[in-house]
Every structure is written in structure tokens, then in C-alpha cells.
C-alpha atoms as a PDB file:
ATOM      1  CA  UNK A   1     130.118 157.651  74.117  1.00  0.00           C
ATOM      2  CA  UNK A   2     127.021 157.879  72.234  1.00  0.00           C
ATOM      3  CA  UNK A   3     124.921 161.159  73.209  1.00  0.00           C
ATOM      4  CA  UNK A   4     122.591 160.290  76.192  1.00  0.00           C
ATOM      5  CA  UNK A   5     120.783 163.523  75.734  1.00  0.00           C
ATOM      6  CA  UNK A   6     119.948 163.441  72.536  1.00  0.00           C
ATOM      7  CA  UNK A   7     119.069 159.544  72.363  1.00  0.00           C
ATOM      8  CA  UNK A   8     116.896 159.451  75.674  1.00  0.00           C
ATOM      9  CA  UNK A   9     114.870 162.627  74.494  1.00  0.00           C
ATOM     10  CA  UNK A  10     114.306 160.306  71.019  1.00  0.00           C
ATOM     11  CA  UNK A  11     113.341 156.796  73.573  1.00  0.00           C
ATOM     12  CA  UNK A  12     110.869 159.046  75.516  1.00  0.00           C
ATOM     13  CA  UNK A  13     109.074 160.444  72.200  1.00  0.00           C
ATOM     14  CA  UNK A  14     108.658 156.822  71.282  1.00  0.00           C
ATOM     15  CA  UNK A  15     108.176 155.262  74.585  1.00  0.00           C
ATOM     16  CA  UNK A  16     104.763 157.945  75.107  1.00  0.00           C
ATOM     17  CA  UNK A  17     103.382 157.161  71.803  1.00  0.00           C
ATOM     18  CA  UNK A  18     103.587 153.486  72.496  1.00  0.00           C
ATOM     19  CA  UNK A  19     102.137 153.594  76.075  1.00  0.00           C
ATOM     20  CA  UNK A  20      99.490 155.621  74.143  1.00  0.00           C
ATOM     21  CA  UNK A  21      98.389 152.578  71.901  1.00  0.00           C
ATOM     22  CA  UNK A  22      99.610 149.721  74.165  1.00  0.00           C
ATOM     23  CA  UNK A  23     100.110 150.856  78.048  1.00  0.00           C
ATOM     24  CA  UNK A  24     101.105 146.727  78.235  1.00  0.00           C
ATOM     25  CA  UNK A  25     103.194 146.876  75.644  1.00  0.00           C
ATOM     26  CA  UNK A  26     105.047 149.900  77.264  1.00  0.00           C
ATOM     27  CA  UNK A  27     105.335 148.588  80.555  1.00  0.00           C
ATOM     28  CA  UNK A  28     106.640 145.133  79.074  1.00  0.00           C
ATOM     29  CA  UNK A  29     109.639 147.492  77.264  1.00  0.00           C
ATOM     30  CA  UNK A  30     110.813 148.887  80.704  1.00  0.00           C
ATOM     31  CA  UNK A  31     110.642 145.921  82.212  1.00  0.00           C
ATOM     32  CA  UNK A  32     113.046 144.057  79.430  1.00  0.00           C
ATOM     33  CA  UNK A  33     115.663 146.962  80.033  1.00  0.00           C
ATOM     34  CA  UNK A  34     115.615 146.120  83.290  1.00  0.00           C
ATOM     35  CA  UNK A  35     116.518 142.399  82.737  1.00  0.00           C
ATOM     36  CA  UNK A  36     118.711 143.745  80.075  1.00  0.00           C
ATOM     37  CA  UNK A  37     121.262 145.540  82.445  1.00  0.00           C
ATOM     38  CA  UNK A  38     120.921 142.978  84.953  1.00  0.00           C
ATOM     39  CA  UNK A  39     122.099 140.238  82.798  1.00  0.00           C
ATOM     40  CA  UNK A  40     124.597 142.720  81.041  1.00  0.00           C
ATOM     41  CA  UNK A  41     126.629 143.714  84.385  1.00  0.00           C
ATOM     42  CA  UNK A  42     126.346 140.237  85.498  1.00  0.00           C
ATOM     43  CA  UNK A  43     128.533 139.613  82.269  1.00  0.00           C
ATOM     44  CA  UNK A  44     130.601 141.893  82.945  1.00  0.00           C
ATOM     45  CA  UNK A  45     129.597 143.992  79.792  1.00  0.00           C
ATOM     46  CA  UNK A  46     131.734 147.504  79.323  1.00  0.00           C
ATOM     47  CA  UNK A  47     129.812 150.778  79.642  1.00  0.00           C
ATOM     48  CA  UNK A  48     129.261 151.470  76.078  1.00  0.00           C
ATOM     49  CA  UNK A  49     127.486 147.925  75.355  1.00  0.00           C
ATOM     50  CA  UNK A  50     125.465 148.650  78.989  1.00  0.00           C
ATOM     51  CA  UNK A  51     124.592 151.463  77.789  1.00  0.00           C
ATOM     52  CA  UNK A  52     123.731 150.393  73.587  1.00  0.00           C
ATOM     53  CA  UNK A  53     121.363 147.138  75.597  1.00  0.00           C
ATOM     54  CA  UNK A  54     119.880 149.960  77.264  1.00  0.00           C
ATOM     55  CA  UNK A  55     118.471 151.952  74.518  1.00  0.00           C
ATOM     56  CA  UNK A  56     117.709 149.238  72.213  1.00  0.00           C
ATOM     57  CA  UNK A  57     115.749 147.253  75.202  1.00  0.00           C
ATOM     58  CA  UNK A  58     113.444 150.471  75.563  1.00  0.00           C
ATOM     59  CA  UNK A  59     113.060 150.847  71.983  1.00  0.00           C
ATOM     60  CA  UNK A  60     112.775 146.815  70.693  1.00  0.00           C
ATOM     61  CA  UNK A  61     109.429 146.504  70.621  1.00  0.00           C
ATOM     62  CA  UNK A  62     108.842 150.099  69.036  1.00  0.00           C
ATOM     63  CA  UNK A  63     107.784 148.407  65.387  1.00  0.00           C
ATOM     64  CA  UNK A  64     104.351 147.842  67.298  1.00  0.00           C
ATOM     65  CA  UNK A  65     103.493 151.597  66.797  1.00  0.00           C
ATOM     66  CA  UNK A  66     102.808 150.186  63.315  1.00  0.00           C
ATOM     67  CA  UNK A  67     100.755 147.046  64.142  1.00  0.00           C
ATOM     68  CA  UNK A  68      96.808 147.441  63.889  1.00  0.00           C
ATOM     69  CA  UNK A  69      95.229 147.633  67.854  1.00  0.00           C
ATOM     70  CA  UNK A  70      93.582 144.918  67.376  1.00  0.00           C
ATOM     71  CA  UNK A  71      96.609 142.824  66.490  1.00  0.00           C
ATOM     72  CA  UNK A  72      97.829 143.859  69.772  1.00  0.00           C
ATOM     73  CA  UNK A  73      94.660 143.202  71.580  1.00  0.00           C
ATOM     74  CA  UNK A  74      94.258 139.924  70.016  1.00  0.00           C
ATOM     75  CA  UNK A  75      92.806 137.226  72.571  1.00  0.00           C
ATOM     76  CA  UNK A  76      94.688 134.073  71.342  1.00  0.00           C
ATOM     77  CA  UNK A  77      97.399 132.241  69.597  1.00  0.00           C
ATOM     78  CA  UNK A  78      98.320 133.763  66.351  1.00  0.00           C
ATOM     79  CA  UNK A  79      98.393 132.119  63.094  1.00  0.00           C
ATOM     80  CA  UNK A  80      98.617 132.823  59.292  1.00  0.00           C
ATOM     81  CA  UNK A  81      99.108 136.659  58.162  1.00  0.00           C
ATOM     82  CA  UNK A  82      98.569 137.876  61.218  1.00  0.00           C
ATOM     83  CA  UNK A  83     101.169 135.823  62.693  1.00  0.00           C
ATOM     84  CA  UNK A  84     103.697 136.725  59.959  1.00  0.00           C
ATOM     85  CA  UNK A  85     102.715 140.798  60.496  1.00  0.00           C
ATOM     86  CA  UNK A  86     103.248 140.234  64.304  1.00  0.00           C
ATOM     87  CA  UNK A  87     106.649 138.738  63.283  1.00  0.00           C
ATOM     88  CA  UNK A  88     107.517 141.816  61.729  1.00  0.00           C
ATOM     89  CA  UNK A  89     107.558 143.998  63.952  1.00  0.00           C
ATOM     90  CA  UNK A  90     111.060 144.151  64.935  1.00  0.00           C
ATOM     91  CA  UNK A  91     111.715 144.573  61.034  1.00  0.00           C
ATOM     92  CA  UNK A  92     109.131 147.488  61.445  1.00  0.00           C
ATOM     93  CA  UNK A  93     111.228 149.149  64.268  1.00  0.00           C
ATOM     94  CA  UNK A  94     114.664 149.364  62.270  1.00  0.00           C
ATOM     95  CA  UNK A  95     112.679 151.427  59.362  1.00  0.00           C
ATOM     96  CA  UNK A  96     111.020 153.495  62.158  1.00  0.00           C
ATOM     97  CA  UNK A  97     114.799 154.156  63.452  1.00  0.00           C
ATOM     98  CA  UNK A  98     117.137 153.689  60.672  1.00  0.00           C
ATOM     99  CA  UNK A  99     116.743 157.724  59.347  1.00  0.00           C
ATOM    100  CA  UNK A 100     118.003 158.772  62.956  1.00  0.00           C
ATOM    101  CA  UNK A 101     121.600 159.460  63.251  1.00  0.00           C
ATOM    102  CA  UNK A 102     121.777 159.098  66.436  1.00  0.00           C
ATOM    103  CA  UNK A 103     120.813 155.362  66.979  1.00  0.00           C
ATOM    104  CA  UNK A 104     122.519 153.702  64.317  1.00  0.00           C
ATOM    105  CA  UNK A 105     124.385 151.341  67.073  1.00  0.00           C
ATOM    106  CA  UNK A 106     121.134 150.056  68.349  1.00  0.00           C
ATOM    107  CA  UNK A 107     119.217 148.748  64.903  1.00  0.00           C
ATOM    108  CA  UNK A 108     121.096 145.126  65.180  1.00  0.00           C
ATOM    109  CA  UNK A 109     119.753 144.325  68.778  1.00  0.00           C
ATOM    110  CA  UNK A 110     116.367 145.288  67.512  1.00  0.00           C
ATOM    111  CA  UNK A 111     116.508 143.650  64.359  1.00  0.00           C
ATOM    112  CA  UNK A 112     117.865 140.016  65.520  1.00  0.00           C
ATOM    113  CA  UNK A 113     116.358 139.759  68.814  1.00  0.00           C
ATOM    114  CA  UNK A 114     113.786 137.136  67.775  1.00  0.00           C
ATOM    115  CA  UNK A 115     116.409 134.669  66.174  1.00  0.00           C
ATOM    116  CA  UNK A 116     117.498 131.268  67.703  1.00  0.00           C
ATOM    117  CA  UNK A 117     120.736 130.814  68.739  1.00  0.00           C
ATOM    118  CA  UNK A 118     120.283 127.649  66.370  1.00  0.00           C
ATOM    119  CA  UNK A 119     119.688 129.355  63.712  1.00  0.00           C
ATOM    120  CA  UNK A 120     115.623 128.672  63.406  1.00  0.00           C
ATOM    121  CA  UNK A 121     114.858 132.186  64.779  1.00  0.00           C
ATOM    122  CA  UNK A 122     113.660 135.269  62.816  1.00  0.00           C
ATOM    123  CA  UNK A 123     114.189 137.475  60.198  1.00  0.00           C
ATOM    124  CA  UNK A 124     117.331 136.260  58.841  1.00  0.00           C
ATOM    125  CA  UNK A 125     117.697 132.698  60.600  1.00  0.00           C
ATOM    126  CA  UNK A 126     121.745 133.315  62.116  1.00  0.00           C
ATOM    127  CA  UNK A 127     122.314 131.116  64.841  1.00  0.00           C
ATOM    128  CA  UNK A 128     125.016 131.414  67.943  1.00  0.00           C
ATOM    129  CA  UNK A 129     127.336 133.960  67.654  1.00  0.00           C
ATOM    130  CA  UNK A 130     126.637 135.223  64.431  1.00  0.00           C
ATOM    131  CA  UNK A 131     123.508 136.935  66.347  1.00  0.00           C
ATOM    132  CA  UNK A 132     125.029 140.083  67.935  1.00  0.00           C
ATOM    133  CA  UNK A 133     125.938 139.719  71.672  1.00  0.00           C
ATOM    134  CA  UNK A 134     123.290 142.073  72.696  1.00  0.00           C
ATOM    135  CA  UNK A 135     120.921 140.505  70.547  1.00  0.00           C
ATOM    136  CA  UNK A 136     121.008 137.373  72.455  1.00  0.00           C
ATOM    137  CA  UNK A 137     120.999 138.934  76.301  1.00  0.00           C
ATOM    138  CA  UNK A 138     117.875 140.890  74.644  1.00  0.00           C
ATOM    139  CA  UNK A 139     116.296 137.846  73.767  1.00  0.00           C
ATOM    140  CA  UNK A 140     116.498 136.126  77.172  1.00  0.00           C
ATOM    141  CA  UNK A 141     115.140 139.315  79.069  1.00  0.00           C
ATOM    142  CA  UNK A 142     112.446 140.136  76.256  1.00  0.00           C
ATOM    143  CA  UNK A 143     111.405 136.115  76.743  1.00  0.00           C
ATOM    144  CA  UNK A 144     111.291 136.043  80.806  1.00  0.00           C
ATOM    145  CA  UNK A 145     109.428 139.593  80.965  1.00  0.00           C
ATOM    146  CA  UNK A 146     106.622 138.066  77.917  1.00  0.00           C
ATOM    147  CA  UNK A 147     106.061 134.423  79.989  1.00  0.00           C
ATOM    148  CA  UNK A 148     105.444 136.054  83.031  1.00  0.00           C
ATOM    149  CA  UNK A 149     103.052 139.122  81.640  1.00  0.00           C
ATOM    150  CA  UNK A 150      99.909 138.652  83.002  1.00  0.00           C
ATOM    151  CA  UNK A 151      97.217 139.687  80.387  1.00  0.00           C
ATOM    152  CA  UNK A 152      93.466 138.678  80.285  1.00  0.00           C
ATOM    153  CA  UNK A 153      93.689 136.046  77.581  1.00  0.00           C
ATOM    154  CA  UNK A 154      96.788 133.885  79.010  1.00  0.00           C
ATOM    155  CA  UNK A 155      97.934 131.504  81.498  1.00  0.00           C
ATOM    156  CA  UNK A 156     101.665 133.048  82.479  1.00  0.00           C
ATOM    157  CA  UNK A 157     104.283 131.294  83.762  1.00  0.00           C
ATOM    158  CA  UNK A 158     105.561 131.644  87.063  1.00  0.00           C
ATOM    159  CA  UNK A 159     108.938 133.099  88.288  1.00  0.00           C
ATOM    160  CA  UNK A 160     110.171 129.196  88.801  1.00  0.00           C
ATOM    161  CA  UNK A 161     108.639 127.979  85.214  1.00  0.00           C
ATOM    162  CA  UNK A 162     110.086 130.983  83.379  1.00  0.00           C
ATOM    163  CA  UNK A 163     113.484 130.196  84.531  1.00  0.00           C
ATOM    164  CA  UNK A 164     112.885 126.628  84.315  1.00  0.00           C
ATOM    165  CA  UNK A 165     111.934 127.360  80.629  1.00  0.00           C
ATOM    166  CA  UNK A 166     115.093 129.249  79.985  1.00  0.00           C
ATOM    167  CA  UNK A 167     116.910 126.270  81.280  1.00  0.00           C
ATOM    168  CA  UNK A 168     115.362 123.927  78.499  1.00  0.00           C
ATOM    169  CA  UNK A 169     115.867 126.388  75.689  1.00  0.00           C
ATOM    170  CA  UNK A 170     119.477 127.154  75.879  1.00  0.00           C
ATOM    171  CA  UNK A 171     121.455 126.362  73.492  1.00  0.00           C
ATOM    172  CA  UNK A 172     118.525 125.832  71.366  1.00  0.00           C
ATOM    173  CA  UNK A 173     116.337 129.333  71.391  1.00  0.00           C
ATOM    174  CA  UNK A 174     119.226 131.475  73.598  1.00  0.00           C
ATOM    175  CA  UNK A 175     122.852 131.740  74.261  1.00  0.00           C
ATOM    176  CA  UNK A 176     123.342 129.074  77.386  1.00  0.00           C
ATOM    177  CA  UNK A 177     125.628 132.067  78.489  1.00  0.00           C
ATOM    178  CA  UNK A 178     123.163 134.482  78.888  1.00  0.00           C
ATOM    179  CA  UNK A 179     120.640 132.231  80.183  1.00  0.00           C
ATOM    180  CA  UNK A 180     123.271 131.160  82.930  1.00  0.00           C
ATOM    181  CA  UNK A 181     123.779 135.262  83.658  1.00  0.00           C
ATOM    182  CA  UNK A 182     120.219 135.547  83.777  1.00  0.00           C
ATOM    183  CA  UNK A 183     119.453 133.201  86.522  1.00  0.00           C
ATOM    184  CA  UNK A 184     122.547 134.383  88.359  1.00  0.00           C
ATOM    185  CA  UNK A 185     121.093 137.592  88.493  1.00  0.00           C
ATOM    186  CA  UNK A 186     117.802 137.395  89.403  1.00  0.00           C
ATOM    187  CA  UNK A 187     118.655 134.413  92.145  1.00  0.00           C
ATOM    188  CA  UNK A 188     121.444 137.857  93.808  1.00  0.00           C
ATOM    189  CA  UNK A 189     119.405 140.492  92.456  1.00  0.00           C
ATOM    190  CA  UNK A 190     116.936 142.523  94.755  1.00  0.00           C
ATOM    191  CA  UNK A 191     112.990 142.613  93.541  1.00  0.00           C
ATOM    192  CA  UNK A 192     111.777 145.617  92.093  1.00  0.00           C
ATOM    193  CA  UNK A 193     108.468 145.644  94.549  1.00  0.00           C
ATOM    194  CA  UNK A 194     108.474 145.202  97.774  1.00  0.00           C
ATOM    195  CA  UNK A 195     104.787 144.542  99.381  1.00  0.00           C
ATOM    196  CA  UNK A 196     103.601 144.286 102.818  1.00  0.00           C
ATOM    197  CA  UNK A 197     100.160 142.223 103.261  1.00  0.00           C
ATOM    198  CA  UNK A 198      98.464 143.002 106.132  1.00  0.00           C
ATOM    199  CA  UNK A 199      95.717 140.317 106.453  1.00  0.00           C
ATOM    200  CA  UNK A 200      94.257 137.609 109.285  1.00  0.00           C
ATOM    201  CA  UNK A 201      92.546 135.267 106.871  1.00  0.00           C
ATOM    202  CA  UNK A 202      95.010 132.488 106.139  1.00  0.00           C
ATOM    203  CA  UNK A 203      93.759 131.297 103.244  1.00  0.00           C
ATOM    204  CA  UNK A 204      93.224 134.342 101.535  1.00  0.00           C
ATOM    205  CA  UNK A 205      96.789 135.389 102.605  1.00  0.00           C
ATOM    206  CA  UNK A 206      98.505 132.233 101.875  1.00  0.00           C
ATOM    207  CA  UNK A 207      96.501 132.645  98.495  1.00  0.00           C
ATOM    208  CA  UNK A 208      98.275 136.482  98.274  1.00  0.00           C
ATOM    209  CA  UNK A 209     102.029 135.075  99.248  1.00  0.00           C
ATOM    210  CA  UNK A 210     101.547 132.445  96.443  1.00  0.00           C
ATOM    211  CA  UNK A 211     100.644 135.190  93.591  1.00  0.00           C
ATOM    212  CA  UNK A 212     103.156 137.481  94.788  1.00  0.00           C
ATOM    213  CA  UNK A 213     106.217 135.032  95.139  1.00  0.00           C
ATOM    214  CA  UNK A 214     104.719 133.617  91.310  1.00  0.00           C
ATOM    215  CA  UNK A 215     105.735 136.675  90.040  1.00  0.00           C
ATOM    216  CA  UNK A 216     109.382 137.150  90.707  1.00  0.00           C
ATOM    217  CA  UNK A 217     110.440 140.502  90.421  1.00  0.00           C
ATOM    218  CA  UNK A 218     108.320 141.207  93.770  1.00  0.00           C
ATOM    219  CA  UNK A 219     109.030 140.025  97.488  1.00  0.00           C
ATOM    220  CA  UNK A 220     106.308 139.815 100.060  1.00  0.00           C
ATOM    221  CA  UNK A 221     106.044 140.317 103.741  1.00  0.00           C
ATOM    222  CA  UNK A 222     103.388 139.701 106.220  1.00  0.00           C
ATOM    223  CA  UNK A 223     101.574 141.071 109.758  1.00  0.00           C
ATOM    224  CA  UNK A 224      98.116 141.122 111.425  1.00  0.00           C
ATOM    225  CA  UNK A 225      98.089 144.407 112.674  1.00  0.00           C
ATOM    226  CA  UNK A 226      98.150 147.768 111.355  1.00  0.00           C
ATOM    227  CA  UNK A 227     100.211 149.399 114.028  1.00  0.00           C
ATOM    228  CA  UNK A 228     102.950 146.493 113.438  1.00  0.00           C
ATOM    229  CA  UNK A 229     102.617 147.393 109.733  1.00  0.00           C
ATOM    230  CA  UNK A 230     103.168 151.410 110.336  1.00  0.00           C
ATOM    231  CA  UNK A 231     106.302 150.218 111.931  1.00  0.00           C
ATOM    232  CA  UNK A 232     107.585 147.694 109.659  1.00  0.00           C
ATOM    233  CA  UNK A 233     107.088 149.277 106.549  1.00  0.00           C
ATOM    234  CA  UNK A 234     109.176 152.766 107.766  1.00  0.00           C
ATOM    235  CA  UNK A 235     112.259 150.088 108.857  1.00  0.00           C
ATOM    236  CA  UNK A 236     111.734 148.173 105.482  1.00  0.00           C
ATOM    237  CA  UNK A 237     111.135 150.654 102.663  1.00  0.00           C
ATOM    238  CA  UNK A 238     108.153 148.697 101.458  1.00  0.00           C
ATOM    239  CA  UNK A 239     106.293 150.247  98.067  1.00  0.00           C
ATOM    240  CA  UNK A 240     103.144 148.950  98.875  1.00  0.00           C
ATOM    241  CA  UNK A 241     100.608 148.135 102.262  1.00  0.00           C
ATOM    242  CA  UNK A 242      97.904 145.651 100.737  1.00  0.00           C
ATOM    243  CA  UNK A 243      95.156 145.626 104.037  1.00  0.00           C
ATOM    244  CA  UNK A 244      91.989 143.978 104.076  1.00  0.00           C
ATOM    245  CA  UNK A 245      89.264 146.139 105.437  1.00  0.00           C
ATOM    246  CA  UNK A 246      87.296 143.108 106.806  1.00  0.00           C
ATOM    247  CA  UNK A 247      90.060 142.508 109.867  1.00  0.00           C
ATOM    248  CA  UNK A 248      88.820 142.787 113.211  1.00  0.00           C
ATOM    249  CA  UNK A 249      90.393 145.805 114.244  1.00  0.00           C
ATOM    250  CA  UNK A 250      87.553 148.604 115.514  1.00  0.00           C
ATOM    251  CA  UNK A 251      87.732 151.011 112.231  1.00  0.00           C
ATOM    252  CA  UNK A 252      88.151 149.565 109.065  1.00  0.00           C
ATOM    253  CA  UNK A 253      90.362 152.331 107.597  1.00  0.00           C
ATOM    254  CA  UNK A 254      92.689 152.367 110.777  1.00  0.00           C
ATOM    255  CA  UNK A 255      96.041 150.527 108.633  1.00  0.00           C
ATOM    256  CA  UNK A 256      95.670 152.954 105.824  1.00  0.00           C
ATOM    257  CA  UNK A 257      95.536 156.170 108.225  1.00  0.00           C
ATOM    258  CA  UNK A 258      98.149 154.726 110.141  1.00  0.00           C
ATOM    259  CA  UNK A 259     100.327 153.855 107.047  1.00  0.00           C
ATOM    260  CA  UNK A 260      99.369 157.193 105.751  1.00  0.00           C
ATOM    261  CA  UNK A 261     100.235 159.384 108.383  1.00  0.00           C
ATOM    262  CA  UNK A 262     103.670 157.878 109.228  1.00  0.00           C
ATOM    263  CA  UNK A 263     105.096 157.017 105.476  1.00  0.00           C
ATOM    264  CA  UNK A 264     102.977 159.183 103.399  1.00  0.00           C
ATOM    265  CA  UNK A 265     105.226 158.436 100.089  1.00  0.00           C
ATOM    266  CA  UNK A 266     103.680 154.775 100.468  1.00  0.00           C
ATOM    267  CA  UNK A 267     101.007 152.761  97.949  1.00  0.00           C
ATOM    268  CA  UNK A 268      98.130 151.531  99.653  1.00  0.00           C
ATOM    269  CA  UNK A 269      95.641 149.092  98.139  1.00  0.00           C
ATOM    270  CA  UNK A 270      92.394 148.210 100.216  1.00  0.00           C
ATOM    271  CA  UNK A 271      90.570 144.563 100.082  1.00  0.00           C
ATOM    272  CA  UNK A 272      87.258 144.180 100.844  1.00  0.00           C
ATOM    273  CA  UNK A 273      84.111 141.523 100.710  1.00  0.00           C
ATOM    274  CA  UNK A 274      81.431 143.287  98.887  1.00  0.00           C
ATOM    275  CA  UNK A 275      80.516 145.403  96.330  1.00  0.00           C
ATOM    276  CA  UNK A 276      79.870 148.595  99.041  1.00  0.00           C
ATOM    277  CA  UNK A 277      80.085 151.864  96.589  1.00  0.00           C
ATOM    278  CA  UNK A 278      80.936 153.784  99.713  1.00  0.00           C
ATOM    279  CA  UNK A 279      84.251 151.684 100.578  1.00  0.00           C
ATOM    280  CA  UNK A 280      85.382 152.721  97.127  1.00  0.00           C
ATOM    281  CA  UNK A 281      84.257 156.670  97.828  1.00  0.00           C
ATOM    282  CA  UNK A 282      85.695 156.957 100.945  1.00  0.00           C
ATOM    283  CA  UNK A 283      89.342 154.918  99.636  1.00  0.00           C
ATOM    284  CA  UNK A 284      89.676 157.651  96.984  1.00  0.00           C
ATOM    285  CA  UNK A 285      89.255 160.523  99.254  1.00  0.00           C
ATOM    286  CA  UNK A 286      91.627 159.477 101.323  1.00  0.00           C
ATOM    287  CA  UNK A 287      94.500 158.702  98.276  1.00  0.00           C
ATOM    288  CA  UNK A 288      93.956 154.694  98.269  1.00  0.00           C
ATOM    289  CA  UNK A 289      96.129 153.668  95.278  1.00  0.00           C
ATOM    290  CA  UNK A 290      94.010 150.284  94.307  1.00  0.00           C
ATOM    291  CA  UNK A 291      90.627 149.257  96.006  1.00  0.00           C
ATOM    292  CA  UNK A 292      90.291 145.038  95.237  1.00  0.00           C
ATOM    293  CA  UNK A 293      87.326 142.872  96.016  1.00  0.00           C
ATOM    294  CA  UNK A 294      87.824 139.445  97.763  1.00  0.00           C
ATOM    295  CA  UNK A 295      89.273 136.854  96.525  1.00  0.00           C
ATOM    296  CA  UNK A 296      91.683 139.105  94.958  1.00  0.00           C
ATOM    297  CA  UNK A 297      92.724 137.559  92.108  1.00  0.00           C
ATOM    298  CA  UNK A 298      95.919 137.353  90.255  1.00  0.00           C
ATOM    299  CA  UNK A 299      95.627 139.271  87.291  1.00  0.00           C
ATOM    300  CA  UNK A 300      95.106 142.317  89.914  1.00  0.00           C
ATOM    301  CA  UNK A 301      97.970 141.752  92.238  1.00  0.00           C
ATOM    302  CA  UNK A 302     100.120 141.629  89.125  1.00  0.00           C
ATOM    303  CA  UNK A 303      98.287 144.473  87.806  1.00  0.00           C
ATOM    304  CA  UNK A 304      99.373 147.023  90.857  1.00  0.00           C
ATOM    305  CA  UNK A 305     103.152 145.191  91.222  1.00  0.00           C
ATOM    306  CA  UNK A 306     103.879 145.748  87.626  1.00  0.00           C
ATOM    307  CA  UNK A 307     102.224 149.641  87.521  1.00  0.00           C
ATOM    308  CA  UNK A 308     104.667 149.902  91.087  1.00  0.00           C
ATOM    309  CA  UNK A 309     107.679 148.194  88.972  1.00  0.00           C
ATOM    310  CA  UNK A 310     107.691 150.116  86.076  1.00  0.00           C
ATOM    311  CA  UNK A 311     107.599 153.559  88.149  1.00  0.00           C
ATOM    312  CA  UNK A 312     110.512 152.751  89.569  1.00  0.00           C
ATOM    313  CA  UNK A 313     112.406 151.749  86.259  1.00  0.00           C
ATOM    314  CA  UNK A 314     114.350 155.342  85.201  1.00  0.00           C
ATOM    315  CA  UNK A 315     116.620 155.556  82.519  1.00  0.00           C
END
């Protein structure tokens, strides 16, 4: 077996210095392991692969330690150079790694998870199963987790599109194997989030169920009251209450003392109509995890369900 020890003390040097220069970046990595091992035990991989796809998920993107910030940053499509030196950074991670005994099995996922299973990919333009095996469940989980990233300067694709999008591209960009495990998967598979909206304004909530169900790694339930959500989220495990100040229920505050007094270990976000300084004082002091302004808007939901995700990721 290779050595966990020595290989997970090498993934969490790496893993801090890029959450350091791209916290996005870093979350995106965890996430792709995630999908990595789901599609991989859906195919029925062996432990040693499971556990190879592990590593090199965590560590794919690691060539980005050597990208300028800005690169990273960048608010747009790509083109030219700075296309071509985003393009390298998978290339970048094998010379990062390559000196380290210890991950010698992982440098082929890393290197060829950006070519096409026909053949047009990048760096060396192999196509079906001349790209490794892990390469190519890489590719589909590293795909998914980037067209559903929310980031200021995009548009992402919903759960339904990304899949959708998979569905077009196999056999073309990714193994139609994979892609088949994938969807399999995630269709069985249980969320990493689950959130509990507690909220009387139908619009805004419907607005809430559509941006949460969008995403597709999270699940969503619903109530009006805060004593029904005390209740429901101690019989349902939920990892965050989302309450909206503004309900008509005497004290404002009254769902996240409730919520805090009977599940303590539970996120709590806060929504409310104006810009009131205090709300935001008086949410901190008593451990509020998010405070969000109404309309909440996407960007932030997926902001707090992807911080919540990626806490819950170990390795």
C-alpha cells in the first residue's frame, strides 16, 4: 500500500500553501476528491487505485502554486500566453512532485487529466484508453466541480446542465464510462450539505429552494417556524438553519436561540432587509455563522454551502 502517513502529511503541506494563494482554488481540490471516490467506488475501483485517485485529486491542481495571482484572479475568458501558462499548470504540478519518492504513482493522473478521450486534449494529445484510468474519472469530477463553481466573474452551470453537459461530451472530452458512473453516483449519492430554510416569504423562499437545488451537492428543507425548525433539524442532522429575521414571530433572534440552545454544533446564517449595523453586532455575539441581506443572492448561498462542504471533506 503506498504510505498514508507520509503522503497525507506531503497533501496537507501543499493543500495550506494553496488555500493561502487561492482559498477557491483549494476548496475546488477537495471538492474534485470527493467526486473522485464517488465515481471510483461506483466503478468498482480496488483500494489501491481509490486510494492513488485520492491523492492525486487533492494534489491536481497543485501546479497553480506557480501561476501569477492575477492569472488566478483573472475576470474572463483566457486567451493567448496566458491561456497557454494556465494550460500548464498540470505540467507545473508533476515538476513540483516528481523529486518526492513518495508520490511517484500519482504524477500520471495529474499530468493527463486535461486530455480528451479523443485525443484533442492536453499536454500530450492521447485519446481513450491510452489516458490512464484515473486520469479520465479525474477529468469528469475536476469538470462537474469547475461548471458549477460559483465565482464573481461567471455564469455556472447548474446541477442539471453540468450533468447534461457531461452527457454531450462523452466519448468526445471523457470516457462515456465514467461519465455514466458519475451520474449514477450523484443521482444514489447523499448531498454533502444539508440546509434548513426557515422563511414565510414565498418568493424569496421559492427563490432560496431554486439556488440551493441549482447547486447539487446540497439538499434543502423548509418550515415557518422556529420552534418546528429546533425540532426538525435535531431529527434530521441538518448543517445549516438559514432564518430570516424579518418573520413575524415576536423577537427577531428567537430561531437562532432556539436552534442554538438545542443543537449547538449547528451553522446558522441570518437574513435580513436592511443595512442595520446592529443586526450584524448582535449576530456575531451570539456565534451567527453568515449574516445575508435580502434578496440573498446566489453567489452567497453557494458561498456558505461550499465553505459547509468542504469542512466536511476529510481525507
Amino acid at each position: 500500500m503506498l504510505n498514508q502517513g507520509k503522503i497525507e502529511a506531503i497533501t496537507t503541506s501543499f493543500l495550506m500553501a494553496l488555500k493561502l494563494k487561492d482559498e477557491s482554488t483549494y476548496r475546488h481540490s477537495k471538492k474534485v476528491m470527493f467526486y473522485s471516490l464517488l465515481i471510483g467506488r461506483e466503478m468498482g475501483l480496488g483500494q489501491r487505485d481509490l486510494e492513488v485517485l485520492k491523492w492525486a485529486a487533492l494534489l491536481h491542481d497543485i501546479g497553480k502554486l506557480l501561476l501569477p495571482d492575477e492569472l488566478l484572479k483573472y475576470q474572463g475568458k483566457l486567451h493567448g500566453k496566458a491561456l497557454a501558462l494556465m494550460k500548464s499548470h498540470q505540467t507545473l504540478g508533476v515538476k513540483i512532485l516528481q523529486q518526492i519518492d513518495e508520490v511517484q504513482e500519482l504524477l500520471p493522473v495529474i499530468e493527463h487529466h486535461h486530455e480528451w478521450y479523443n485525443g484533442k486534449g492536453y499536454p500530450e494529445g492521447i485519446a481513450g484508453e491510452e489516458i490512464p484510468l484515473l486520469a479520465r474519472v479525474l477529468a469528469v469530477a475536476d469538470a462537474y466541480e469547475a461548471m458549477t463553481r460559483v465565482r464573481d466573474y461567471n455564469t455556472p452551470f447548474s446541477h442539471l446542465q453540468a450533468c447534461a453537459e457531461l452527457r454531450r461530451k462523452a466519448g468526445i472530452q471523457f470516457d462515456p464510462d465514467v461519465v455514466n458512473a458519475f451520474l449514477k453516483g450523484v443521482e444514489e449519492g447523499r448531498p454533502l450539505v444539508s440546509i434548513l430554510v426557515v422563511e414565510n416569504d414565498v418568493k424569496h423562499l421559492m427563490l432560496l429552494l431554486k439556488f440551493v437545488m441549482e447547486m447539487g451537492f446540497a439538499k434543502c428543507g423548509r418550515v415557518s417556524k422556529p420552534d418546528v425548525a429546533t425540532r426538525i433539524v435535531q431529527s434530521n442532522g441538518y448543517d445549516l438553519v438559514l432564518s430570516d429575521l424579518s418573520s413575524p414571530w415576536g423577537n427577531s433572534f428567537e430561531a437562532v436561540r432556539l436552534v442554538k440552545k438545542e443543537a449547538p454544533d449547528v451553522k446558522i446564517a441570518i437574513m435580513y432587509p436592511s443595512r442595520d449595523k446592529r443586526v450584524r453586532e448582535v449576530a456575531k455575539e451570539m456565534g451567527v455563522y453568515a449574516c445575508l441581506e435580502k434578496p440573498v443572492e446566489r453567489r452567497e448561498i453557494f458561498e456558505i454551502a461550499d465553505k459547509i462542504a468542504v469542512e466536511k471533506i476529510n481525507y
